[in-house]
Protein backbone atom coordinates (compact mmCIF):
# COMPACT_ATOMS: atom_id res chain seq x y z
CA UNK A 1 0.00 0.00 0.00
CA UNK A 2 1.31 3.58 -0.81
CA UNK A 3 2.00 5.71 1.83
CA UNK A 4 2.69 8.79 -0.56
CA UNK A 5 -0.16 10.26 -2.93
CA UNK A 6 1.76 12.68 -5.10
CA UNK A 7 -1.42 13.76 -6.41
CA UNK A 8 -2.68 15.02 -3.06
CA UNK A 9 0.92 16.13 -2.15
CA UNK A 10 0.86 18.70 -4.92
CA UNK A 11 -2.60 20.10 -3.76
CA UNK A 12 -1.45 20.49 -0.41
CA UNK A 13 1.58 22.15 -1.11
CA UNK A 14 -0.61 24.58 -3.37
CA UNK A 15 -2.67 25.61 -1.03
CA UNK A 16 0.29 26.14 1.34
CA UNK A 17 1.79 28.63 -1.20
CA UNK A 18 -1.44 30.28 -2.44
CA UNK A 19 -2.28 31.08 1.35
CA UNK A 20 1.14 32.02 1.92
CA UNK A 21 1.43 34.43 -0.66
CA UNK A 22 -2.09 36.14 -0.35
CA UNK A 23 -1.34 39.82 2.03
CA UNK A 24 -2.12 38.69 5.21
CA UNK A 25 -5.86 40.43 6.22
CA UNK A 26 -5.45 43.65 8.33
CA UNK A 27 -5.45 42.61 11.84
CA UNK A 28 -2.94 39.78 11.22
CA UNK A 29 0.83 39.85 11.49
CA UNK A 30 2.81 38.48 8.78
CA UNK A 31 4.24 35.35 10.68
CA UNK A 32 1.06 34.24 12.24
CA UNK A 33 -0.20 34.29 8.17
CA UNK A 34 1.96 32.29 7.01
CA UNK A 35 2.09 29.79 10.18
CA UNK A 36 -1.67 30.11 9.22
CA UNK A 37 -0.55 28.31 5.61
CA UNK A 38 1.61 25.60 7.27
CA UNK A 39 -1.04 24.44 9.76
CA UNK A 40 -4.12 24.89 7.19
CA UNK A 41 -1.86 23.06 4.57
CA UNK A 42 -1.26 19.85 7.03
CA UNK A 43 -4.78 19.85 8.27
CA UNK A 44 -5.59 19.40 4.67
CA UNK A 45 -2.96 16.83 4.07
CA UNK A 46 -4.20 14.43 6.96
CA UNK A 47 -8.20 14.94 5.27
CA UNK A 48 -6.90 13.99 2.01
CA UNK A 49 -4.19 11.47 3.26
CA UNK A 50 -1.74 13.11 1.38
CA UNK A 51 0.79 11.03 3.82
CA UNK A 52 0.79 9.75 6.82
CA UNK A 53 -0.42 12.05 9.73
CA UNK A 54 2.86 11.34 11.35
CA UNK A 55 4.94 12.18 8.04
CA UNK A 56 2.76 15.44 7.25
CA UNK A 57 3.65 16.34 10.76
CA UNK A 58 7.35 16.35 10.47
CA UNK A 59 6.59 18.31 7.24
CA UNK A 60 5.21 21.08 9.34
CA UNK A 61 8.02 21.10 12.10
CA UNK A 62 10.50 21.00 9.85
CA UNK A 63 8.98 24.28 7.64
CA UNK A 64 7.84 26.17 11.01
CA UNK A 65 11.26 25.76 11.70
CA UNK A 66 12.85 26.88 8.21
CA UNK A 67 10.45 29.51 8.12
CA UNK A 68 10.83 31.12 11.49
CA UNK A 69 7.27 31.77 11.44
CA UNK A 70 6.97 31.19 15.16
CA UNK A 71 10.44 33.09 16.38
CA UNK A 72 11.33 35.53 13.03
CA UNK A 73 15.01 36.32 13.25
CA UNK A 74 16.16 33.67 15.56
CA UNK A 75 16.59 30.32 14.00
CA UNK A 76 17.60 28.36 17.43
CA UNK A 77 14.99 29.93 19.16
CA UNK A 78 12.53 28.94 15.89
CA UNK A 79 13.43 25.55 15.72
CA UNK A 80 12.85 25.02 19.85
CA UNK A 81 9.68 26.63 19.57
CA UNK A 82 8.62 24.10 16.77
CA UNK A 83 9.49 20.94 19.24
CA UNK A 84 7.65 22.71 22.40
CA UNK A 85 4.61 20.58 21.73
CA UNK A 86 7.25 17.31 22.94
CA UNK A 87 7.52 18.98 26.30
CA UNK A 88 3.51 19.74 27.07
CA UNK A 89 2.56 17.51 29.62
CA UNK A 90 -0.71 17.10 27.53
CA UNK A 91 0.86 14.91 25.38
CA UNK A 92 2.38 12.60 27.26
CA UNK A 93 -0.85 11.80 29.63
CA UNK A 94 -2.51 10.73 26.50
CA UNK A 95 1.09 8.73 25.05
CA UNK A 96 1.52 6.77 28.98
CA UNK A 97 -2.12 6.16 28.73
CA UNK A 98 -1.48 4.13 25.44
CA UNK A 99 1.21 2.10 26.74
CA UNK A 100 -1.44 1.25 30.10
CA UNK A 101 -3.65 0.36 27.79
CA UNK A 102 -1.29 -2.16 25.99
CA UNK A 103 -1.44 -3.69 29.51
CA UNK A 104 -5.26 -4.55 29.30
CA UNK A 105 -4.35 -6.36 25.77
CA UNK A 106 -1.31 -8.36 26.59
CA UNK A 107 -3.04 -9.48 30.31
CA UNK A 108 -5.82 -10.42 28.26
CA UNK A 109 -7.55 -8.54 30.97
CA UNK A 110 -9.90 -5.99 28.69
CA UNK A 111 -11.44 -9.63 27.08
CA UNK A 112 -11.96 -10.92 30.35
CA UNK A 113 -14.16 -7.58 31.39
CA UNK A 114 -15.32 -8.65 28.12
CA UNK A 115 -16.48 -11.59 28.33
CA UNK A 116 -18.30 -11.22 32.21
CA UNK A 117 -20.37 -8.45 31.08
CA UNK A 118 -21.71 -10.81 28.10
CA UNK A 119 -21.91 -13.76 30.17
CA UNK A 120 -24.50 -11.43 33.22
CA UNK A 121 -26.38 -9.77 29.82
CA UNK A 122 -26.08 -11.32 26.60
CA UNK A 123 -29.37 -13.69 26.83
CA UNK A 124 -31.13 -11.40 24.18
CA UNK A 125 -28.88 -8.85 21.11
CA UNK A 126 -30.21 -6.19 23.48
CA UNK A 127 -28.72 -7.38 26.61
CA UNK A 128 -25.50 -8.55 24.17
CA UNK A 129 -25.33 -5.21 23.17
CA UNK A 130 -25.28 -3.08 26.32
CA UNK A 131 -22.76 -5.81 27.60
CA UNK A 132 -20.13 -4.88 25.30
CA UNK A 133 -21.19 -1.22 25.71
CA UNK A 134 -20.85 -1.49 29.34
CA UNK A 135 -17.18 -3.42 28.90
CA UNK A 136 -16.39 -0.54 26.74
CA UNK A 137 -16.98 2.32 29.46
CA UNK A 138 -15.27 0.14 32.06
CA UNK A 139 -12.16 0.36 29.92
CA UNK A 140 -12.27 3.86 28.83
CA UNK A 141 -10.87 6.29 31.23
CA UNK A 142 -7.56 3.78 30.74
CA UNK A 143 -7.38 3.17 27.16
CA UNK A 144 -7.25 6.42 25.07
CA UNK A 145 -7.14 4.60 21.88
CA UNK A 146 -10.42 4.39 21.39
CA UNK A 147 -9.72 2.16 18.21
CA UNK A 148 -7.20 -0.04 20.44
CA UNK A 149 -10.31 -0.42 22.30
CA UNK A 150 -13.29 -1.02 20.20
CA UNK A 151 -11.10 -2.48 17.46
CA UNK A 152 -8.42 -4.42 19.45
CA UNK A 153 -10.83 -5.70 22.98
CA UNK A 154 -14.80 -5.38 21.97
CA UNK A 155 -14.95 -5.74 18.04
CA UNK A 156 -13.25 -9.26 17.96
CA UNK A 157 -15.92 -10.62 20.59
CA UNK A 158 -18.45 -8.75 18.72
CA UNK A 159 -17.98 -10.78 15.60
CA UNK A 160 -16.62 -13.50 17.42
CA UNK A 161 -20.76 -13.89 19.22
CA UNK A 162 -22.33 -12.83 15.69
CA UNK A 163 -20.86 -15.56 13.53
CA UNK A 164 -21.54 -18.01 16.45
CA UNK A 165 -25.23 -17.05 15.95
CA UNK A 166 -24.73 -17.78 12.18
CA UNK A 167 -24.44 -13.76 10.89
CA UNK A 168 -21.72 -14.30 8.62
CA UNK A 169 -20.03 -11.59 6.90
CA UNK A 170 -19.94 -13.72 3.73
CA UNK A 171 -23.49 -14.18 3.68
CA UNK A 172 -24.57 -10.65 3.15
CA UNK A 173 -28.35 -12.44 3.72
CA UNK A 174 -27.47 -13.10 7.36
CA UNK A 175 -26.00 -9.97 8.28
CA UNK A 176 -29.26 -8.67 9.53
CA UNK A 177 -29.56 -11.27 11.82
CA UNK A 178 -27.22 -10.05 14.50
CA UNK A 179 -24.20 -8.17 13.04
CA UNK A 180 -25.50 -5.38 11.87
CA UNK A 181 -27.53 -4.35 14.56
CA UNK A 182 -23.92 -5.44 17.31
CA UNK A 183 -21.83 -3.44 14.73
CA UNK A 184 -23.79 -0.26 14.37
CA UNK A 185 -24.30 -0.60 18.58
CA UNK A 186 -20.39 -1.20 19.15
CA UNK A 187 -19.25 1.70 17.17
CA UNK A 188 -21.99 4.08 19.00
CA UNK A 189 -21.29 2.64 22.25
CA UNK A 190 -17.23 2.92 22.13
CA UNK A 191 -17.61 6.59 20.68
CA UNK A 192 -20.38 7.46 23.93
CA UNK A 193 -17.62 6.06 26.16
CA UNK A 194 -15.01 8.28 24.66
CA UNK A 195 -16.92 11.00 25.19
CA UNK A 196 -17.56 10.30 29.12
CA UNK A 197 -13.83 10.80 30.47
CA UNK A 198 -10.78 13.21 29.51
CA UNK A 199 -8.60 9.46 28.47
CA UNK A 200 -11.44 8.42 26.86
CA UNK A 201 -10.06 9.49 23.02
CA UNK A 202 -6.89 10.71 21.97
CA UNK A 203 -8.46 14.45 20.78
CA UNK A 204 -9.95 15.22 24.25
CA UNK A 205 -6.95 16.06 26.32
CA UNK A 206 -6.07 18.04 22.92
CA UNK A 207 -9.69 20.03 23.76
CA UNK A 208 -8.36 20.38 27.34
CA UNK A 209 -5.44 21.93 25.87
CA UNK A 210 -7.00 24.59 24.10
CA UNK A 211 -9.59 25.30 26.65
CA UNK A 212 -6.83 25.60 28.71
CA UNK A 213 -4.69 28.40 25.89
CA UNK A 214 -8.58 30.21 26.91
CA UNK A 215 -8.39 30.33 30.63
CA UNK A 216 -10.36 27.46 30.84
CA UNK A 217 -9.23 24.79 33.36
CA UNK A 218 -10.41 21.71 32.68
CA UNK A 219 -9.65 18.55 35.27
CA UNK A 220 -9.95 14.56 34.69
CA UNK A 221 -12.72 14.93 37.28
CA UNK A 222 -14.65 18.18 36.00
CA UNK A 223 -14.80 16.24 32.52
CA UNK A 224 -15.67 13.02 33.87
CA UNK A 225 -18.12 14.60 35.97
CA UNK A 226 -20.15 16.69 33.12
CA UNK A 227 -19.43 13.70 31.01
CA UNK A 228 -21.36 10.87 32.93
CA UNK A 229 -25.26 12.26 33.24
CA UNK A 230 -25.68 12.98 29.53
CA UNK A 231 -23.17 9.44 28.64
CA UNK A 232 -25.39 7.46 30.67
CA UNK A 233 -28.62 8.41 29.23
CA UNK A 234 -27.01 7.69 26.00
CA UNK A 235 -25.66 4.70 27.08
CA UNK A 236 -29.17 3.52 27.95
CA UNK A 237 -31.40 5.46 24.85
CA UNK A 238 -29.13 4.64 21.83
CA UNK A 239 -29.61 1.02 21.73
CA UNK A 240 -32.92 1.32 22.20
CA UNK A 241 -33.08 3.69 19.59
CA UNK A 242 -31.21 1.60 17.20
CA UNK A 243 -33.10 -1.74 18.22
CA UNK A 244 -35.75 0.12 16.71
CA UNK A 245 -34.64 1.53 13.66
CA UNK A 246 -32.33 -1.26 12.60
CA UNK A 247 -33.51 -4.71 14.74
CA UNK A 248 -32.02 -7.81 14.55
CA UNK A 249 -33.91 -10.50 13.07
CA UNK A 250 -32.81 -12.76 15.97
CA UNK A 251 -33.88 -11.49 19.90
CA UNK A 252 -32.60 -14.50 21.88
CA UNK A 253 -29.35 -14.92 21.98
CA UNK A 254 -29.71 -17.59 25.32
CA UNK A 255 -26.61 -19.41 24.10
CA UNK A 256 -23.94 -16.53 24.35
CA UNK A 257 -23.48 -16.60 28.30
CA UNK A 258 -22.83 -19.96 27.75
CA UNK A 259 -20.35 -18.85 25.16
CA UNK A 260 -18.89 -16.73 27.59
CA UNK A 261 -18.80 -18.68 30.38
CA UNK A 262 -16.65 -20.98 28.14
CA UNK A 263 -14.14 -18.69 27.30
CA UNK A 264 -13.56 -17.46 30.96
CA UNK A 265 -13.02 -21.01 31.47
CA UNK A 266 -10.68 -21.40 28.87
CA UNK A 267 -8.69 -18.50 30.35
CA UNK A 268 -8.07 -20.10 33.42
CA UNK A 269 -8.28 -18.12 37.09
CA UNK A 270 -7.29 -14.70 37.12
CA UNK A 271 -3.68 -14.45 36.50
CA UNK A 272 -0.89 -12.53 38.70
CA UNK A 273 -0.23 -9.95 35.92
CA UNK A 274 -4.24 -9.67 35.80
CA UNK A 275 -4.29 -8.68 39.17
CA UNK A 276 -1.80 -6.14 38.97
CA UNK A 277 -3.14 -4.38 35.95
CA UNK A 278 -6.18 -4.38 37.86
CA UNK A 279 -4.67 -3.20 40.69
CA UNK A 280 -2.95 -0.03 38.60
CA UNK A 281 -6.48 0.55 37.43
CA UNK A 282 -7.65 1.46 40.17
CA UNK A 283 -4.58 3.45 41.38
CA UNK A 284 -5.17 5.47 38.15
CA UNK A 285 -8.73 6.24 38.71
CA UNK A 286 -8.42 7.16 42.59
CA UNK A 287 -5.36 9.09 41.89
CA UNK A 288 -7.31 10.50 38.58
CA UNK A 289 -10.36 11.78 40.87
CA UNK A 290 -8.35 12.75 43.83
CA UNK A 291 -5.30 13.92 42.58
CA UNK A 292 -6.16 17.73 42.69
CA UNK A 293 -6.81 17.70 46.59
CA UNK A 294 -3.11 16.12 46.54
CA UNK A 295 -1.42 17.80 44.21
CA UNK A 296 -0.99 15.82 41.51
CA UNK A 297 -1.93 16.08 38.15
CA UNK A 298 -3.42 13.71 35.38
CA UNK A 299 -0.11 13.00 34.30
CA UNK A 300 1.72 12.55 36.95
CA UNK A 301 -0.68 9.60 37.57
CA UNK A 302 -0.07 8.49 34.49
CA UNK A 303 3.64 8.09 34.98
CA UNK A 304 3.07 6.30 38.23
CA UNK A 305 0.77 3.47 36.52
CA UNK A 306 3.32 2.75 33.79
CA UNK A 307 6.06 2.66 36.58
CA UNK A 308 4.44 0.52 38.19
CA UNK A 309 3.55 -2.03 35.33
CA UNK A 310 7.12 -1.68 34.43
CA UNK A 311 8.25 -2.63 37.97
CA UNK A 312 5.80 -6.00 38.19
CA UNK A 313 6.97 -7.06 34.70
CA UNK A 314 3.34 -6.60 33.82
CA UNK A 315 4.84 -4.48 30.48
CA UNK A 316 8.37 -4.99 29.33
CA UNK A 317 10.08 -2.36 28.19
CA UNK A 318 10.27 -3.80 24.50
CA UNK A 319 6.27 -3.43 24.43
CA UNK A 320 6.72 -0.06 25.33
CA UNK A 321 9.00 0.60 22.76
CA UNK A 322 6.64 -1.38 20.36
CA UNK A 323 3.81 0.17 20.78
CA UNK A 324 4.07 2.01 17.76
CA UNK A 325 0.42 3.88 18.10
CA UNK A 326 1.60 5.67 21.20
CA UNK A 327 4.16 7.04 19.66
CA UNK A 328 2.84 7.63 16.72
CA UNK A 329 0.24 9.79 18.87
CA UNK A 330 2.79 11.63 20.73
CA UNK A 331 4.62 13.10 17.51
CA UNK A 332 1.27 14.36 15.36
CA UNK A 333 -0.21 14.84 19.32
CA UNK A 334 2.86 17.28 19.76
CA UNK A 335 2.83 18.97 16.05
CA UNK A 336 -0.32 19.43 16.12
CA UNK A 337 -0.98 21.24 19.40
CA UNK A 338 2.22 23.65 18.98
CA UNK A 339 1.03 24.90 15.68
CA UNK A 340 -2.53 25.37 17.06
CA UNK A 341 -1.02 26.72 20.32
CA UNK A 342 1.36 29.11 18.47
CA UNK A 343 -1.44 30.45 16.59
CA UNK A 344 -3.29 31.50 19.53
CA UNK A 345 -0.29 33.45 20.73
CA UNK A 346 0.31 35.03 17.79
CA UNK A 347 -2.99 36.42 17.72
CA UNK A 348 -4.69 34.38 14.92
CA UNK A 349 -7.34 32.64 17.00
CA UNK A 350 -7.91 35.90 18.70
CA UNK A 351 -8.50 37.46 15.33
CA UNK A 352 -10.68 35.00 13.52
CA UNK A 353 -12.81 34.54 16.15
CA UNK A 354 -13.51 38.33 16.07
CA UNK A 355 -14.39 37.76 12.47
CA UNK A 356 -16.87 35.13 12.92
CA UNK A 357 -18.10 37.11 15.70
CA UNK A 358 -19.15 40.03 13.48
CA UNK A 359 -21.03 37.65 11.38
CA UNK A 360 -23.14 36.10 14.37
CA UNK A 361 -22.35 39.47 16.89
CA UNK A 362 -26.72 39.71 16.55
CA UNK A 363 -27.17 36.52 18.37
CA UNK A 364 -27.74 36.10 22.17
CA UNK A 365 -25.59 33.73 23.76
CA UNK A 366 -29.02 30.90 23.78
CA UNK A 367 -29.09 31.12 20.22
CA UNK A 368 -25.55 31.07 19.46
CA UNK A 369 -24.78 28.38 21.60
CA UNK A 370 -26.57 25.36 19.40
CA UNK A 371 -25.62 27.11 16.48
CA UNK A 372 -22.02 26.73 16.74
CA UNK A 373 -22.68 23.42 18.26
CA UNK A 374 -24.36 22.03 15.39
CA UNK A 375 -22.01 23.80 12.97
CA UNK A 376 -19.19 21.42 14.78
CA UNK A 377 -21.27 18.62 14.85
CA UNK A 378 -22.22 18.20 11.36
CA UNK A 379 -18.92 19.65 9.75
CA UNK A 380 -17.94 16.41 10.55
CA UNK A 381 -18.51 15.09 7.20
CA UNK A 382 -15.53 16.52 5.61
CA UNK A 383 -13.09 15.71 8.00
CA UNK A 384 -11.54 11.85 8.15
CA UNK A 385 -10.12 12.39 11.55
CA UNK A 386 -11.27 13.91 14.70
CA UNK A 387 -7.81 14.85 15.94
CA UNK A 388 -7.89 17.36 13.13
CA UNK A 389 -11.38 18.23 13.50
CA UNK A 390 -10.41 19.44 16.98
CA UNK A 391 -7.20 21.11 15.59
CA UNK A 392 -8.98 22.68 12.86
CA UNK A 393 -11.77 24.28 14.51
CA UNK A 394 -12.59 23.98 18.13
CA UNK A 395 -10.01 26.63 19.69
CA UNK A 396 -11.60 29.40 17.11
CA UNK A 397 -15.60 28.19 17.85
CA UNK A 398 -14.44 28.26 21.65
CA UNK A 399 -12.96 31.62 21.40
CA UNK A 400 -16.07 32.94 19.60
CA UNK A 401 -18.54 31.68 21.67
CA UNK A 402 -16.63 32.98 24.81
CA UNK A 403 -16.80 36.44 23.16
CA UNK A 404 -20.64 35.98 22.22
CA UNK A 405 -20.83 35.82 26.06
CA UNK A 406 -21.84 31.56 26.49
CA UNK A 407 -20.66 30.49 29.79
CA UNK A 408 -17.00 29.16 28.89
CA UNK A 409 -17.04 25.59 30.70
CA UNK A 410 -19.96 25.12 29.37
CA UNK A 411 -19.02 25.50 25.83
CA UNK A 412 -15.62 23.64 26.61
CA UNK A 413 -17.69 20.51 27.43
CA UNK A 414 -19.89 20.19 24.85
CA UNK A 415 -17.24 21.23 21.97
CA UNK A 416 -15.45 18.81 23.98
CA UNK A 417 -18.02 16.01 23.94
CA UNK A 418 -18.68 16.60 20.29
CA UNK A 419 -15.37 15.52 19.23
CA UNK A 420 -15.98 12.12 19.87
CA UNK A 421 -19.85 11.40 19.50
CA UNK A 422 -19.77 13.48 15.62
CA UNK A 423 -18.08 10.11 14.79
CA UNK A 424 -21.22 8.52 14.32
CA UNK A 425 -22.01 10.36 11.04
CA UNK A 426 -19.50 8.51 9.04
CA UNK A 427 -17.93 5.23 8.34
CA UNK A 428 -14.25 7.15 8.45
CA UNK A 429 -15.05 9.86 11.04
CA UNK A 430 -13.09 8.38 13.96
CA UNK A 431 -10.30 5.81 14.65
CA UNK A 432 -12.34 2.74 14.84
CA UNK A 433 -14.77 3.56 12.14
CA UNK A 434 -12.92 1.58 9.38
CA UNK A 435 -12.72 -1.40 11.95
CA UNK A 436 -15.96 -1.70 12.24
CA UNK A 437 -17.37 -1.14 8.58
CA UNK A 438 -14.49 -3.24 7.71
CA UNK A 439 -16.30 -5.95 8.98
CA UNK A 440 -19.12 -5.97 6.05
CA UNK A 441 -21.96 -5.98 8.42
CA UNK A 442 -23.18 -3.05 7.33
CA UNK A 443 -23.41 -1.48 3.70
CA UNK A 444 -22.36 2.28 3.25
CA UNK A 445 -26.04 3.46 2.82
CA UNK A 446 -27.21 1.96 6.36
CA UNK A 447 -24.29 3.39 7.84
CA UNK A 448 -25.03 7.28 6.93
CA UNK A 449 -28.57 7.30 7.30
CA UNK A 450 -28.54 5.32 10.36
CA UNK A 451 -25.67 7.50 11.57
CA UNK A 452 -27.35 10.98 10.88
CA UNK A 453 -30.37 9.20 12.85
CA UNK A 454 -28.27 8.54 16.17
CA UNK A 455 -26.18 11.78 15.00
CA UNK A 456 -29.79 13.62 16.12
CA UNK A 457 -30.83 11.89 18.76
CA UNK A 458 -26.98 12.48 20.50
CA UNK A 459 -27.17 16.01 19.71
CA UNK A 460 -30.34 16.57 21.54
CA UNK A 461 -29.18 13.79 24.86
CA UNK A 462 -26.14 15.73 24.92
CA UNK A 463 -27.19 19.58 24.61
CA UNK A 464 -30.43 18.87 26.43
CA UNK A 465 -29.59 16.34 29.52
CA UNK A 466 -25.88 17.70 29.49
CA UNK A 467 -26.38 21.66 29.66
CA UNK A 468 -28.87 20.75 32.81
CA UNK A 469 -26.56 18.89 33.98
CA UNK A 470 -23.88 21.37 33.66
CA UNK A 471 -25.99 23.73 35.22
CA UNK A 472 -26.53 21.65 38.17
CA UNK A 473 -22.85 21.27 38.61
CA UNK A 474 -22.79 25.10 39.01
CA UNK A 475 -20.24 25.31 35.21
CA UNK A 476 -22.15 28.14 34.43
């Protein structure tokens, strides 16, 4: 497989130099402009898949640094300013929290969770369904990979239970009968879980980030707090929803606790390295909540659990060094967030958020609040990766909607929460979309339509049940 389209290479550089060479607008400094055209030019790059994100990221350091866009004049200042994102704490909480996560794989841990859940709920599709959903959010606030998650732990069950119900995926007439409705219900599910904690997806510590640029603190806690109301209710609506818009031909499924039950018993007692990745779990989360009251932060915690999985032999560190999606994370993670970050210091943000402002500067802060919600929400559809998504557009909505005068935490949140649950809309709009389409369950028509459906109904569980909710929590 190519890893290079010249085709789309050529159009990004374009763009780069057409932006570049346009007068920057009044308002706008000359640097900032032209940092503008690097970051707009690799945004586009990772859409198109130009490259690799990872190689259209070292594209951008290495021209922010040949440029001296971000430190004009001073080359060894310019070239340390373009590797600051490596030193945000941001970036390695998410990174650590990959290589924790590779401990819930290699235990074999994340299919036992798994499996339990399936063998308490799984005696109808319903029940089968909210028992991997409810796997899924167990695993969540420790596995940021989202795709390492649904694609690596819940999707191989998932397909695993539906051919052992005879759903095939090379029987396109038996597809209905259980894996379409489990593969629709799995994606939704894993993308509702992301939403729920701050480690949930890669791109939400990137919101944090940003909010963050704003005056906005945002903790582990306050996240997983606003998260959980409006995630639960989701949790419990959008299979019901879906059960009734897409059911399975087959209701029972009495034999898959039985399946279940099996499998647990084919994995034997609970191992020693089980244990202790259960045991960091829980160190994570207490540490996670708490950690403010003892001063210490998301990431410190983070360093602790891999220390300690390091120490037990739990993780080796060859499977650190081979877990090639954490660090493939921490270099676009890093790129991405310095060029967005330098932006806002330069005064771009500042100034493009006054010039969307003028447009809506009529609207009360009620009306302009679902506006640029839904705006987020459904530009979805042209981006093929919510990491740029975020990148691309949530510090300027954020800054606008601040200056329209919507409460700021408020509008954190739910930009926040949108960045994982507008991955529903598309069978490429987040990391385990392609996983889970891959599959053949479910044919490309089904998947937008019923994806616009449960696109809806999220928008209103999450604006309605989570701006109470917010309210009650005193964020505005």
């Amino acid at each position: 497989m190519k890893e290079i389209n010249i085709k789309n290479v050529a159009i990004t550089f374009a763009v780069a130099l057409i932006i570049w060479f346009i007068p920057a607008p009044e308002g706008v400094a000359e640097n900032a402009w032209h940092l503008f055209a690097i970051f707009a030019a690799t945004i586009l790059g990772i859409i198109l898949k130009a490259a690799p994100m990872g190689t259209m990221c070292m594209m951008a350091i290495g021209f922010t640094a040949l440029t001296e866009v971000v430190a004009p004049g001073d080359p060894g200042k310019s070239i340390t300013k373009a590797l600051s994102g490596f030193g945000d704490k941001v970036i390695w909480l998410i990174g650590i929290s990959f290589f924790i996560a590779r401990g819930f794989i290699k235990t074999g841990l994340g299919n036992r969770i798994a499996f339990l859940f399936i063998r308490i709920f799984g005696k109808s599709s319903l029940g089968l369904a909210y028992g991997l959903g409810l796997a899924d959010v167990c695993l969540a606030p420790a596995i940021p990979s989202n795709t390492a998650r649904g694609g690596g732990i819940i999707y191989p069950i998932m397909k695993s239970m539906a051919m052992s119900f005879d759903s095939v995926p090379e029987k396109p007439e038996t597809h209905r009968k259980l894996g379409s409705f489990l593969t629709l219900n799995s994606y939704y599910m894993n993308l509702i879980a992301s939403s729920m904690f701050l480690t949930g997806t890669a791109s939400n510590p990137m919101c944090q980030k940003f909010a963050a640029n704003l005056g906005i603190n945002i903790t582990w806690m306050s996240w997983a707090a606003a998260g959980f109301i409006p995630g639960a209710v989701a949790f419990f609506v959008v299979p019901l929803v879906l059960y009734k818009l897409y059911p399975p031909e087959l209701k029972k499924t009495g034999d898959a606790p039985k399946m279940a039950a099996q499998k647990l018993k084919e994995m034997g007692p609970i191992s020693r390295n089980e244990w202790l990745m259960l045991l960091a779990f829980f160190i994570l989360l207490v540490l996670w909540i708490f950690g403010g009251a003892l001063s210490i932060d998301a990431t410190t915690t983070a360093f602790i659990g891999l220390t300690l999985l390091l120490l037990t032999s739990v993780l080796t560190w060859e499977d650190v060094k081979g877990e090639k999606g954490a660090w493939d994370t921490i270099v676009w993670f890093a790129v991405l967030v310095m060029m967005a970050s330098s932006l806002n210091e330069l005064g771009f943000i500042g100034w493009f958020s006054n010039l969307i402002k003028v447009q809506i500067g009529g609207l009360s802060w009620q009306v302009a609040f679902p506006v640029i919600i839904v705006v987020y929400f459904f530009s979805h559809y042209i981006f093929a990766s919510a990491t740029a998504h975020v990148a691309a557009m949530y510090a300027a909505l954020l800054g606008v909607g601040v200056s329209l005068g919507i409460p700021p935490m408020l509008l954190a949140m739910m930009l926040g929460f949108m960045g994982s649950i507008y991955g529903v809309l598309t069978h490429y709009g987040h990391g385990p979309a392609p996983v889970f389409f891959g599959s053949g369950y479910v044919d490309l028509k089904a998947w937008w339509l019923r994806g616009l459906e449960i696109g809806i109904v999220l928008l209103i569980i999450y604006m309605v049940v989570g701006g109470l909710w917010m309210k009650v929590l005193g964020y505005y």
